[in-house]
N, C-alpha and C. Protein backbone atom coordinates (compact mmCIF):
# COMPACT_ATOMS: atom_id res chain seq x y z
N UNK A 1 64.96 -69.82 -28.71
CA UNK A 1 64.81 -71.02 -29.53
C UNK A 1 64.84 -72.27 -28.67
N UNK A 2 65.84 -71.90 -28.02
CA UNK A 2 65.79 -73.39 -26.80
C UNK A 2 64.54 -73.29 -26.31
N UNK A 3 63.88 -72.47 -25.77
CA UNK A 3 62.84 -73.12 -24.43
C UNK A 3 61.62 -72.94 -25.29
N UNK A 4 61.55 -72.70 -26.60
CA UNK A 4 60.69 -73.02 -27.38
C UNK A 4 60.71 -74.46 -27.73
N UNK A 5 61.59 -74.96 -28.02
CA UNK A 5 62.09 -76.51 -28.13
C UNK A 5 61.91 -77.02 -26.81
N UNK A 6 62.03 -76.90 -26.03
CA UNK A 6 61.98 -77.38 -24.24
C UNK A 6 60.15 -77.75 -23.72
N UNK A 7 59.75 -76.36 -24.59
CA UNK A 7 58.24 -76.43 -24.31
C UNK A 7 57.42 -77.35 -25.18
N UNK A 8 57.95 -77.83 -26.48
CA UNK A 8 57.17 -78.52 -27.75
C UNK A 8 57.73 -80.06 -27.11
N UNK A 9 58.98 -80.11 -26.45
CA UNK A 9 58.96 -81.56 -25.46
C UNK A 9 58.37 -81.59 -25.11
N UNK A 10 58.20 -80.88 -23.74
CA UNK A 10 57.23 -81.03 -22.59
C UNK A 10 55.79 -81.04 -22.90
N UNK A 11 55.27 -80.59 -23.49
CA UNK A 11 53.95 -80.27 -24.09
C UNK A 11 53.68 -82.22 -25.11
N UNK A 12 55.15 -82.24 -26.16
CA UNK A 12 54.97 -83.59 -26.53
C UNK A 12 54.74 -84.82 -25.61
N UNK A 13 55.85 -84.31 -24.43
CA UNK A 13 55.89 -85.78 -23.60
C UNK A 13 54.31 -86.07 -22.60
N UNK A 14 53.82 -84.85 -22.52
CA UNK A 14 52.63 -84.82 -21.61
C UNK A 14 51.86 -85.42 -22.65
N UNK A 15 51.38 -84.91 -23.83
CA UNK A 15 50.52 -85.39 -24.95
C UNK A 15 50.60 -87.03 -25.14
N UNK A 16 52.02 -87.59 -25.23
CA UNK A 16 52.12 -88.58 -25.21
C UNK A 16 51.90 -89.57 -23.89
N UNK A 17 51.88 -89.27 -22.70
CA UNK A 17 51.94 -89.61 -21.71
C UNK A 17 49.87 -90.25 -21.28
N UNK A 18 49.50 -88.66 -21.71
CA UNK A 18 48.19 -88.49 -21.59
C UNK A 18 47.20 -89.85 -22.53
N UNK A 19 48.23 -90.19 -23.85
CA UNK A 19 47.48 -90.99 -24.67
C UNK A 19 47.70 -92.28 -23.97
N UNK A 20 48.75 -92.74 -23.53
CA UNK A 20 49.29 -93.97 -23.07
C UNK A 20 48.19 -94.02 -21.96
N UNK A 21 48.14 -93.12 -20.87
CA UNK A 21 46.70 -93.12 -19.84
C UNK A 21 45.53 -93.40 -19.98
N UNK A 22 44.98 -93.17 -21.59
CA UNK A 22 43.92 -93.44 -22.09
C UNK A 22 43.90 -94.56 -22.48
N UNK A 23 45.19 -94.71 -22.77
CA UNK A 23 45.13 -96.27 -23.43
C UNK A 23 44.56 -97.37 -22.73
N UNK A 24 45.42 -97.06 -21.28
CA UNK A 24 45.57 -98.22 -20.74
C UNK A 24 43.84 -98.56 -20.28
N UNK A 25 43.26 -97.14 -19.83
CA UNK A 25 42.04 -96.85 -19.27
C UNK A 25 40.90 -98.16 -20.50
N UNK A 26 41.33 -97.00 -21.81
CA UNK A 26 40.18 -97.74 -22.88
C UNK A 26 40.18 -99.27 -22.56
N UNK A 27 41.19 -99.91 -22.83
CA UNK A 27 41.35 -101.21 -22.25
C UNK A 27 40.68 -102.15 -20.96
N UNK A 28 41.10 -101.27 -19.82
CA UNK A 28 40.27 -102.15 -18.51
C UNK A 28 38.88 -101.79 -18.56
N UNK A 29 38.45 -100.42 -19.43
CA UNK A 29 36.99 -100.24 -19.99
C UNK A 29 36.42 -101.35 -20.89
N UNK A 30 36.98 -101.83 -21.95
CA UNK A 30 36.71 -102.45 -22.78
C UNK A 30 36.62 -104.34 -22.02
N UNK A 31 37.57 -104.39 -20.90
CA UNK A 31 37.30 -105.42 -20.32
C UNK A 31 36.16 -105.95 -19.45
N UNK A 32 35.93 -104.97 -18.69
CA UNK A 32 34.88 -104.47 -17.96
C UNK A 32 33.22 -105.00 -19.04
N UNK A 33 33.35 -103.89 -20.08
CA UNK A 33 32.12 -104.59 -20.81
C UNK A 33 32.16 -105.90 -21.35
N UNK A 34 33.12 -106.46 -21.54
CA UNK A 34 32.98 -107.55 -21.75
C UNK A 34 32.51 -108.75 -21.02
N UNK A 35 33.36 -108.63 -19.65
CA UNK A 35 32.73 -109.25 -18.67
C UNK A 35 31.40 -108.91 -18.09
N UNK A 36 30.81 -108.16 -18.45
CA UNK A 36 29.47 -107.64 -18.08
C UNK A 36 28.69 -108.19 -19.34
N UNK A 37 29.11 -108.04 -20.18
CA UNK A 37 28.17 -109.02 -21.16
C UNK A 37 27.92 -110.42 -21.29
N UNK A 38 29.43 -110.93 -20.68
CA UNK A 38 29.31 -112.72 -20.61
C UNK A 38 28.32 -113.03 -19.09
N UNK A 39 28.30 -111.93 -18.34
CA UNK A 39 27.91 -111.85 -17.08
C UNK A 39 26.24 -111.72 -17.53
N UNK A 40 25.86 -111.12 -18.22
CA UNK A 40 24.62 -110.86 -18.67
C UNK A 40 23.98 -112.25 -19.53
N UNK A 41 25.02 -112.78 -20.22
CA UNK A 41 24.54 -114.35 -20.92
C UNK A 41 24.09 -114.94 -20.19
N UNK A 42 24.96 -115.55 -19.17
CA UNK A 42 24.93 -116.15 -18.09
C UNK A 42 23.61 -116.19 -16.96
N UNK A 43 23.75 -115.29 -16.38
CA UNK A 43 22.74 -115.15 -15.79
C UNK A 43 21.50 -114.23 -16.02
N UNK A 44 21.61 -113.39 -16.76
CA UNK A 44 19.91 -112.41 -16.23
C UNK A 44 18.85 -112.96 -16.83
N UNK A 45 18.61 -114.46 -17.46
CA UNK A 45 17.69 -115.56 -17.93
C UNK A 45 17.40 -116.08 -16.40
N UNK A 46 18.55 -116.49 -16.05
CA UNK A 46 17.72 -117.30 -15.10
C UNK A 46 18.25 -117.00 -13.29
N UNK A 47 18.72 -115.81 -13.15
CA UNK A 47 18.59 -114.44 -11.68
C UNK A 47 18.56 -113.18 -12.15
N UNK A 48 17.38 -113.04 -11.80
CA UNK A 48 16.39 -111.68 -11.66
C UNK A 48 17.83 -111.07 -10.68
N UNK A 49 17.68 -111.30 -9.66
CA UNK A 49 18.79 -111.25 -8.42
C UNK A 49 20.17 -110.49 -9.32
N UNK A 50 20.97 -111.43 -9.91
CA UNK A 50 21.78 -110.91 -10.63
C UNK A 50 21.68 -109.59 -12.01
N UNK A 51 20.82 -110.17 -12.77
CA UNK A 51 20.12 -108.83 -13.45
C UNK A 51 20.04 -108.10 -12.88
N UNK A 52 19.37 -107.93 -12.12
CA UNK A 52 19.52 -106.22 -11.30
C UNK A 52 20.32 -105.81 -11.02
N UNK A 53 21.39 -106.35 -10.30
CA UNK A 53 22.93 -106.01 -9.54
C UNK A 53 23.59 -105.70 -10.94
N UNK A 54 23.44 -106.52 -12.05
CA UNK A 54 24.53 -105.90 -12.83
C UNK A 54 24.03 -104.70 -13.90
N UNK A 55 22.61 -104.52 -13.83
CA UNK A 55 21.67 -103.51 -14.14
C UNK A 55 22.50 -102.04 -13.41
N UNK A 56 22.72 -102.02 -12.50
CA UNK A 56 23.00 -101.37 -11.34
C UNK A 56 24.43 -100.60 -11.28
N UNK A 57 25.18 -102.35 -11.31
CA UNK A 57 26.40 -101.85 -11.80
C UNK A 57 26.88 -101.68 -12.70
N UNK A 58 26.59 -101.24 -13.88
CA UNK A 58 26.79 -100.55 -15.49
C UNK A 58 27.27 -99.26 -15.07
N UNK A 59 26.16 -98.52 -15.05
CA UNK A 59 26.19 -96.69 -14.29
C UNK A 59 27.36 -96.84 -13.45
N UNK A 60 27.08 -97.66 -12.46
CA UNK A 60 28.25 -97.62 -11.19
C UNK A 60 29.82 -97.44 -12.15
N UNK A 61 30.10 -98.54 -12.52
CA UNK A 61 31.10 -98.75 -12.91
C UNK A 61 31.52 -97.23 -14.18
N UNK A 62 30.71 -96.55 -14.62
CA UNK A 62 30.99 -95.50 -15.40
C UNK A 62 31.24 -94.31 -14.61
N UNK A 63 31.09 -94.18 -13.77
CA UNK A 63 31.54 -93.17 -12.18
C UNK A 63 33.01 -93.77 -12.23
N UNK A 64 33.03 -94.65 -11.90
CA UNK A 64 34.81 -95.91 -11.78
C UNK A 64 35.63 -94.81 -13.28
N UNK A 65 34.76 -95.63 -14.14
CA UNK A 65 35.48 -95.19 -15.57
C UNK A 65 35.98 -93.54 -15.86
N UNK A 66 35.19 -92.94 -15.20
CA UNK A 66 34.99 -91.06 -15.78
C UNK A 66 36.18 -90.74 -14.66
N UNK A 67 36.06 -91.35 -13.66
CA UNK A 67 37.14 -90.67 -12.31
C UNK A 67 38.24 -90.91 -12.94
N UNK A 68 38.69 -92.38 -13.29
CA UNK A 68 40.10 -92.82 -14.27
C UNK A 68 40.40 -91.84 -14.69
N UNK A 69 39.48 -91.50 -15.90
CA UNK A 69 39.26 -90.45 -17.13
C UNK A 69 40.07 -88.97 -16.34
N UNK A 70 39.57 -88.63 -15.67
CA UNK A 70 39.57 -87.46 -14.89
C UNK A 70 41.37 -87.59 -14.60
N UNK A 71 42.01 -88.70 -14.28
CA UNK A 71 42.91 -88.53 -13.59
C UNK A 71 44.01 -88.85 -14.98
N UNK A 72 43.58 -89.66 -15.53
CA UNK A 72 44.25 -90.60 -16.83
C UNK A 72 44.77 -88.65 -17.50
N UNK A 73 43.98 -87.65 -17.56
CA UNK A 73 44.16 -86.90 -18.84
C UNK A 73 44.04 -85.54 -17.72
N UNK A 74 45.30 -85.12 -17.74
CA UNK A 74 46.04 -84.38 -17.58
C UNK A 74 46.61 -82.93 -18.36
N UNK A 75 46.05 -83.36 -18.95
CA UNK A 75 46.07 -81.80 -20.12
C UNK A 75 45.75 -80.61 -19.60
N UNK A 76 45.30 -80.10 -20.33
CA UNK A 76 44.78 -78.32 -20.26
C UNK A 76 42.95 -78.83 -20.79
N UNK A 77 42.47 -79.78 -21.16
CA UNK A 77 41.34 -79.76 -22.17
C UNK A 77 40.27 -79.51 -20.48
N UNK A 78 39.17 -78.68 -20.60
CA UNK A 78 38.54 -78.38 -19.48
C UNK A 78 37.72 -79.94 -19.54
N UNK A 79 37.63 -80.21 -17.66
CA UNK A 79 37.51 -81.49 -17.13
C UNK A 79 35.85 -81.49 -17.18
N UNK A 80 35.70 -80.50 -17.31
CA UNK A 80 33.67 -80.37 -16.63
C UNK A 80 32.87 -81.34 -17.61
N UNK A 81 33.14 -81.32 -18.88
CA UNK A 81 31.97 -82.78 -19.48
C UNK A 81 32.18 -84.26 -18.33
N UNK A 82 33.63 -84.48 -17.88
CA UNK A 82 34.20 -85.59 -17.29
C UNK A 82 33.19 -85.42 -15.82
N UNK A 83 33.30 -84.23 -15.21
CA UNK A 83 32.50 -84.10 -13.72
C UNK A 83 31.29 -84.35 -14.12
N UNK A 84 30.84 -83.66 -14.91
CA UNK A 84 29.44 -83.74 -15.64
C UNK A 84 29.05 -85.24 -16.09
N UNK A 85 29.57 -86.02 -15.98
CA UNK A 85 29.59 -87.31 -16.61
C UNK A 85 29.58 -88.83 -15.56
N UNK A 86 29.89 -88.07 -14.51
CA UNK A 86 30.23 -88.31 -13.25
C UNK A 86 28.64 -88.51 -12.43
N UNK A 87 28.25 -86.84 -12.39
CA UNK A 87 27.07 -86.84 -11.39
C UNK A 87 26.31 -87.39 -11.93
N UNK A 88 25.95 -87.67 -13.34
CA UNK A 88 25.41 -88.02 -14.32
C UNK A 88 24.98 -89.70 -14.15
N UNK A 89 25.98 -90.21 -13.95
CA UNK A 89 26.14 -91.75 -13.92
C UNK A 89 25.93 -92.03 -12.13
N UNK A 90 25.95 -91.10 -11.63
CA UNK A 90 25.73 -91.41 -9.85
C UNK A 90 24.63 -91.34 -9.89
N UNK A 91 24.00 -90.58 -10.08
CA UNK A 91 22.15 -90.36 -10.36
C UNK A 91 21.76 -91.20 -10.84
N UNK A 92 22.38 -91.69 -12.62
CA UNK A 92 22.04 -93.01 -12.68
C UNK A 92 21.84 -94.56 -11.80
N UNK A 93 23.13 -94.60 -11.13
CA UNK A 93 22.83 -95.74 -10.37
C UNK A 93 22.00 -95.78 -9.11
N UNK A 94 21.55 -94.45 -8.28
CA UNK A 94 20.64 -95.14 -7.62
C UNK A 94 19.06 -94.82 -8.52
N UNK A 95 19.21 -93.88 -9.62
CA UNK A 95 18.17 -94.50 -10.03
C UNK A 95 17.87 -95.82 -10.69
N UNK A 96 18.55 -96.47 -11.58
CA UNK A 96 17.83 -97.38 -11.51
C UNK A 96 17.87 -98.60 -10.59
N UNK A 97 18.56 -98.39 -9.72
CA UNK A 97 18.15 -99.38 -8.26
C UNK A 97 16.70 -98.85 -7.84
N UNK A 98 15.90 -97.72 -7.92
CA UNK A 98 14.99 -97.24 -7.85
C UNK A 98 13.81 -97.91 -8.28
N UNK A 99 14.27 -97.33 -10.05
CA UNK A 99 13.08 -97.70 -10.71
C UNK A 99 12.92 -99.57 -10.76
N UNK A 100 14.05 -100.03 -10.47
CA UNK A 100 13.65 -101.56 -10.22
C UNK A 100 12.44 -102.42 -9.99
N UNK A 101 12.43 -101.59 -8.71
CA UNK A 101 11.24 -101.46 -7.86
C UNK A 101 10.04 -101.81 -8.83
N UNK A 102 9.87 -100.77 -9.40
CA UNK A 102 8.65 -100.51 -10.34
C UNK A 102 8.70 -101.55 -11.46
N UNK A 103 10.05 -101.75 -12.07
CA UNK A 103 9.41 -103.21 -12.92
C UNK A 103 11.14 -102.85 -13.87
N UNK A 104 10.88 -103.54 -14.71
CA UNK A 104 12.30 -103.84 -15.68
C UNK A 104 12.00 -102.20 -16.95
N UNK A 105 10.94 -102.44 -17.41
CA UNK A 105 10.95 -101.16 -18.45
C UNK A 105 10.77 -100.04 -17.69
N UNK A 106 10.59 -99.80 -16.44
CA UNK A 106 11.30 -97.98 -15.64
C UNK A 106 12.60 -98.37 -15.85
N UNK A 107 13.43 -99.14 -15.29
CA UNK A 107 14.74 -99.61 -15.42
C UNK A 107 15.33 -99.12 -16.60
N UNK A 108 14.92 -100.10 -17.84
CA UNK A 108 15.45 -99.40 -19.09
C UNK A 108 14.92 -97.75 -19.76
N UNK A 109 14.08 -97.08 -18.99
CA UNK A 109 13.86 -96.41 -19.59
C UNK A 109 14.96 -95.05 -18.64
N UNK A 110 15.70 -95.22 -17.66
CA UNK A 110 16.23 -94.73 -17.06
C UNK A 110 17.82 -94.81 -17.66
N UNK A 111 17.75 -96.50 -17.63
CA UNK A 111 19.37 -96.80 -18.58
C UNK A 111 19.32 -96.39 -19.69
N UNK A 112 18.27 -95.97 -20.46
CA UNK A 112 18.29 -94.99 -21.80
C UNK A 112 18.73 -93.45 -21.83
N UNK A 113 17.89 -93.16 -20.74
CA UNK A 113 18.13 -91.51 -20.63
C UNK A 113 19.64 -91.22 -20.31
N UNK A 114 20.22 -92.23 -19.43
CA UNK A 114 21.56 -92.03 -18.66
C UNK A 114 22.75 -92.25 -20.27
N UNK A 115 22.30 -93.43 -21.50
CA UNK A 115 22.81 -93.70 -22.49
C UNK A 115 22.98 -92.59 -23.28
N UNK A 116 21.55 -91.41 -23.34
CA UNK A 116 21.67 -90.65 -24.19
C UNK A 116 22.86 -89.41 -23.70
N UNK A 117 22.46 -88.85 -22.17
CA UNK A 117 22.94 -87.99 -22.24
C UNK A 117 24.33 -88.22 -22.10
N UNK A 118 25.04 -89.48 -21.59
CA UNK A 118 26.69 -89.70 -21.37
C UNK A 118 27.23 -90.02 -23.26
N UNK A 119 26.40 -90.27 -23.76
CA UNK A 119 26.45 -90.61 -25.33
C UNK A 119 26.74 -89.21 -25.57
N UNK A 120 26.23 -88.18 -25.66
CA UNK A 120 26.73 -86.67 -25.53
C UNK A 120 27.76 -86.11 -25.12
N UNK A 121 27.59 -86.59 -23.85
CA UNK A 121 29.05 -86.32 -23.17
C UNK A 121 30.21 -86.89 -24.12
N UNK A 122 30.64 -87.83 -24.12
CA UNK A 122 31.48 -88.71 -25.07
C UNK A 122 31.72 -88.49 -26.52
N UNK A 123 30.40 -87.94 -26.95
CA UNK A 123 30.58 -87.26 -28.43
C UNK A 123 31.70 -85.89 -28.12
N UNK A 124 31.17 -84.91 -27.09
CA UNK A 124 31.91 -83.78 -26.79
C UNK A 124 33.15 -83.69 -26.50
N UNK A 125 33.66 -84.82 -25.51
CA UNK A 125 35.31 -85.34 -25.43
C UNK A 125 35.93 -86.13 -26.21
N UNK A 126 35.14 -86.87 -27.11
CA UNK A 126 35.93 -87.10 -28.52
C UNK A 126 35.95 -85.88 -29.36
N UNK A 127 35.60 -85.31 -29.28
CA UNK A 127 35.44 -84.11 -30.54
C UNK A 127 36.55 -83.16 -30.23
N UNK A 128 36.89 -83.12 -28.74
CA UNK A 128 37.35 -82.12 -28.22
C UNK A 128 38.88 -82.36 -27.66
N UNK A 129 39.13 -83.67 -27.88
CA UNK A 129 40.21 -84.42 -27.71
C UNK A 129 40.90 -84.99 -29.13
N UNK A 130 40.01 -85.29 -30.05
CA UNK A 130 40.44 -85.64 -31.64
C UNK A 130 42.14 -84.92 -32.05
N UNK A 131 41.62 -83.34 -32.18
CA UNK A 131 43.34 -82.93 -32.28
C UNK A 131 44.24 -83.10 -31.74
N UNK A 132 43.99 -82.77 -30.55
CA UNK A 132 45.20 -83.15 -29.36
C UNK A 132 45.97 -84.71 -29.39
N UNK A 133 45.11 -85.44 -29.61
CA UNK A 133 45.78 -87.04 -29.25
C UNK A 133 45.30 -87.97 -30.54
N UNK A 134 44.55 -87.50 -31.17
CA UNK A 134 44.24 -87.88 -32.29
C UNK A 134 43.62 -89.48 -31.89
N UNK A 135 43.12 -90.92 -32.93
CA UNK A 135 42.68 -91.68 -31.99
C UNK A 135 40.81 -91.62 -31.29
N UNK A 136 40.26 -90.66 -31.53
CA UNK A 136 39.10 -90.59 -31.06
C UNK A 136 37.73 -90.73 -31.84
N UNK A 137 37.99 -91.39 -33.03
CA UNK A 137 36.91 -91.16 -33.97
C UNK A 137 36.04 -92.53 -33.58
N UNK A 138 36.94 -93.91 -32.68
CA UNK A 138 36.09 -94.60 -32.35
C UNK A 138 34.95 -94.24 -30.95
N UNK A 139 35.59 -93.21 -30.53
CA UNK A 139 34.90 -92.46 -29.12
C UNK A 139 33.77 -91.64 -29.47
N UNK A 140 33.93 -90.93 -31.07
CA UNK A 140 32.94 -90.07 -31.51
C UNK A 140 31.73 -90.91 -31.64
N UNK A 141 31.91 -92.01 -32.45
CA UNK A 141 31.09 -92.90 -33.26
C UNK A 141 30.34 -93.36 -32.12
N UNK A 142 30.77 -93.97 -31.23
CA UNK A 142 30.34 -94.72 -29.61
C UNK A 142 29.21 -93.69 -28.98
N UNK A 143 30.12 -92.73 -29.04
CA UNK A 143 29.01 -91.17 -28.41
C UNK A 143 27.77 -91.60 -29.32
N UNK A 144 27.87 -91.05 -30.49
CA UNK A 144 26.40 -90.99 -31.42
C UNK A 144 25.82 -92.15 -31.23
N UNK A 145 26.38 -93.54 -31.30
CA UNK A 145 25.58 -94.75 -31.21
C UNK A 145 24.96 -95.06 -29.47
N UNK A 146 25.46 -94.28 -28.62
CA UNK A 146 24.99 -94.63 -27.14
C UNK A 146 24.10 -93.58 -27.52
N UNK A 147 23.85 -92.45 -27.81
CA UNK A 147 22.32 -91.50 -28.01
C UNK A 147 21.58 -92.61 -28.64
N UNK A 148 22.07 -93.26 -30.08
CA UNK A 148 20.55 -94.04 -30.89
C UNK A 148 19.75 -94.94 -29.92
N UNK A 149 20.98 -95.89 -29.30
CA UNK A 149 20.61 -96.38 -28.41
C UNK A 149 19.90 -96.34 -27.51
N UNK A 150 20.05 -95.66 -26.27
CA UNK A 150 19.58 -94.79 -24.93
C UNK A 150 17.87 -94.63 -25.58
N UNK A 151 18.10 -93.93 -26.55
CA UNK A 151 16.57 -93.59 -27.79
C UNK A 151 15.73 -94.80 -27.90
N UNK A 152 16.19 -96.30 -28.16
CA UNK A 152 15.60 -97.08 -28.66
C UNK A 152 15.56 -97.88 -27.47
N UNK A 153 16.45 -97.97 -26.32
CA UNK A 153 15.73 -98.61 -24.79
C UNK A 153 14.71 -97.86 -24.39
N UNK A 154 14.39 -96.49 -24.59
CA UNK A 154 13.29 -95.59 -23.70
C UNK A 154 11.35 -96.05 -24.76
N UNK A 155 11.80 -95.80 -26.12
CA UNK A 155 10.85 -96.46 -27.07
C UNK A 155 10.63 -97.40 -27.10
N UNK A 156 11.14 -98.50 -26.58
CA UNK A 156 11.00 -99.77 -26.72
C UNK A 156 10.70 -100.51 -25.19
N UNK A 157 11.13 -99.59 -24.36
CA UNK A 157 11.28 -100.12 -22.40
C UNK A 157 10.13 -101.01 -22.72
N UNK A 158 8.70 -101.27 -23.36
CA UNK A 158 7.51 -101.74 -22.62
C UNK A 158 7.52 -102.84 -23.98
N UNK A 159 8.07 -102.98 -24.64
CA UNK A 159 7.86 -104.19 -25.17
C UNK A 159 8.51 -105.42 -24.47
N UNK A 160 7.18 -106.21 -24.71
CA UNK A 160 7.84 -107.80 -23.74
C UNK A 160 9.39 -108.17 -24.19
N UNK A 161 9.57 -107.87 -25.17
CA UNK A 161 10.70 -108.95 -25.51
C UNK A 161 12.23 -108.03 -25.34
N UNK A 162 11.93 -106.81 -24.57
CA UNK A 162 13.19 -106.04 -24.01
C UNK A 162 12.93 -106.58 -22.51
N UNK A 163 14.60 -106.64 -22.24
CA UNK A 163 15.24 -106.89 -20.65
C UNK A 163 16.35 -106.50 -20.89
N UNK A 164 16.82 -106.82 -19.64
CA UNK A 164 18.40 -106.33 -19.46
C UNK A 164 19.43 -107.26 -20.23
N UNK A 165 18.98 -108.49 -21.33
CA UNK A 165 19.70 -109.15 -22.14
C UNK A 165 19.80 -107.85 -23.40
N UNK A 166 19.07 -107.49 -23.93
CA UNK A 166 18.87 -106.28 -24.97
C UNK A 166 19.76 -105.25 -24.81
N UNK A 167 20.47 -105.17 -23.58
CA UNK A 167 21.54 -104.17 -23.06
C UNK A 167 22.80 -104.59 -23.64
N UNK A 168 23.21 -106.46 -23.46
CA UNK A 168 24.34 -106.97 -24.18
C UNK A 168 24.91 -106.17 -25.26
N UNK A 169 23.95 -105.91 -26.18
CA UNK A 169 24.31 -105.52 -27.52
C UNK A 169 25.45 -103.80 -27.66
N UNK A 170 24.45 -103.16 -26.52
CA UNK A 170 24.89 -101.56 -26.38
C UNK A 170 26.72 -101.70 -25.81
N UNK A 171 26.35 -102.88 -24.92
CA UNK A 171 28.10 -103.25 -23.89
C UNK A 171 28.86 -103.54 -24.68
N UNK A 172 28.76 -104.45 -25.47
CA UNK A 172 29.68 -105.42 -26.71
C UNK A 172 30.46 -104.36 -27.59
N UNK A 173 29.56 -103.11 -28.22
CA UNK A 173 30.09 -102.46 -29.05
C UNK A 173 30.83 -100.98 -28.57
N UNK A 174 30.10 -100.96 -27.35
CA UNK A 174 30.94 -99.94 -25.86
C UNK A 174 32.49 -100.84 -25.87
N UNK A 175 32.30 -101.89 -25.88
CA UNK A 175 33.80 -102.92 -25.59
C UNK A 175 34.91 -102.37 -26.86
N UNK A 176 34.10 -102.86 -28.01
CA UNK A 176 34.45 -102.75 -29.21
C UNK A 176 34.91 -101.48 -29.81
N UNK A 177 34.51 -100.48 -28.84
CA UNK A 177 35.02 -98.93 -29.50
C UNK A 177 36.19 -98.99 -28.54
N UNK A 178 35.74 -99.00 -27.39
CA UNK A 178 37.15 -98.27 -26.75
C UNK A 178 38.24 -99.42 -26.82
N UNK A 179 38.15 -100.81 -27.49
CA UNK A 179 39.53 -101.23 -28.16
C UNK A 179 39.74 -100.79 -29.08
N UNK A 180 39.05 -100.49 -30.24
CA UNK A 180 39.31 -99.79 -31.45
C UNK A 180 39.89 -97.97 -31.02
N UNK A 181 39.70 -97.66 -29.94
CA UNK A 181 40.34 -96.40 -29.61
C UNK A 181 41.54 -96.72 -28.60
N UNK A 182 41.77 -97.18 -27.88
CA UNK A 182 42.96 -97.98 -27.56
C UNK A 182 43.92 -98.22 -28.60
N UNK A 183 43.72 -99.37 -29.64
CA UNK A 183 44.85 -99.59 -30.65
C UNK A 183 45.37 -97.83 -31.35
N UNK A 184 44.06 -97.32 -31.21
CA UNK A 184 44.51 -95.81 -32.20
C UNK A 184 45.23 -94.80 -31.05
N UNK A 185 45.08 -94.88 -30.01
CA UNK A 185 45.81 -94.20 -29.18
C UNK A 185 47.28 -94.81 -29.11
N UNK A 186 47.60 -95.87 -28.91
CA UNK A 186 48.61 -96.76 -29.04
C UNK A 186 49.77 -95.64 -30.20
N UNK A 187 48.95 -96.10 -31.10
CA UNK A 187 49.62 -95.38 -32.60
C UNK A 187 50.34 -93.90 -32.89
N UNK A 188 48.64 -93.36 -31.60
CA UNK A 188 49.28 -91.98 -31.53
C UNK A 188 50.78 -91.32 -30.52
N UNK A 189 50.40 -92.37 -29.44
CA UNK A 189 51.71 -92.23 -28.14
C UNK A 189 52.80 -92.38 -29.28
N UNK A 190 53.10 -93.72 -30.06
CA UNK A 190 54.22 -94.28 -30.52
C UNK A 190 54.94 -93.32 -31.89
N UNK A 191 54.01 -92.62 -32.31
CA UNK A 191 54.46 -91.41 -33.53
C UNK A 191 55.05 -89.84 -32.48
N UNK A 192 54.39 -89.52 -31.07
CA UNK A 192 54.82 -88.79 -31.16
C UNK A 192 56.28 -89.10 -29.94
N UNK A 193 56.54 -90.27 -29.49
CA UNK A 193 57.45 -90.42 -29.11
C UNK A 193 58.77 -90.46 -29.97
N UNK A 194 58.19 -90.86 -31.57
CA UNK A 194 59.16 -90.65 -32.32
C UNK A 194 59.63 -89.81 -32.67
N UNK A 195 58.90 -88.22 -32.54
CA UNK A 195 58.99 -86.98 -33.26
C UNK A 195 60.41 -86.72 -32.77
């Protein structure tokens, strides 16, 4: 009976530990897009120069984010969507430093494909994380809306009136989930510290 009780700690305190990691993560994530969006107001009207670099560094910075991820969550839940999510977003960034080259809609039609399939990814580790830490339904939602998305930069790459301002919108609500999954992780650390 004891080390049955010993193990539903340990197992609690890791669970709880693991959410607080996420927490903190969702957060400097959620900062990150933000400043990449005021960064995007700002300049990609009037530096091409800068547009690209921060074109560039989106992907980059989601390699940054997934490694966190990787280290933040400590569980038993298998890591491979997270590695997978990884090479995923490395490929991304020198491709679209690549497709640059070629013009702004290769660009977005690359930051689409990279939207859809990490939008997947993210659906799969919310889904797969939901019980355990509970807190993830803004991560699910984010997943499905980075696929619509990713979908509607690749359909749309060649219309004039898409650029890398049209990206703002996808960052803002990337911001907007993982605070809305932050506050719910918050909730979840603080219930089971109470148990």
């Amino acid at each position: 009976m004891t080390s049955t009780l010993q193990k539903h700690t340990e197992t609690a305190g890791q669970v709880a530990e693991t959410a607080k990691s996420l927490r903190r993560l969702y957060f400097l994530r959620a900062i990150f897009s933000i400043t990449w969006v005021i960064l995007v107001a700002l300049f990609a009207k009037t530096s091409s120069g800068i547009a690209f670099a921060l074109l560039i560094i989106y992907p980059a910075w989601d390699v940054v984010g997934t490694l966190l991820d990787l280290r933040a969550n400590k569980g038993s839940l298998s890591k491979m969507p997270q590695y997978v999510n990884a090479a995923i977003s490395t490929i991304t960034t020198v491709a679209v430093g690549l497709a640059l080259q070629k013009g702004v809609p290769e660009a977005l039609i690359v930051f689409g494909s990279w939207a859809i399939l990490t939008g997947l990814i993210q659906l799969v580790l919310g889904l797969g994380r939901r019980k355990l830490l509970g807190g993830q339904w803004p991560m699910i939602i984010s997943g499905g809306q980075s696929v619509l998305g990713g979908t509607s930069f690749i359909l749309l790459a060649h219309d004039p009136t898409m650029g890398i301002t049209s990206l703002a919108g996808y960052a803002a609500f990337g911001a907007f989930y993982y605070l809305l999954a932050a506050f719910r992780l918050g909730k979840k650390a603080n219930e089971i510290v109470a148990e």
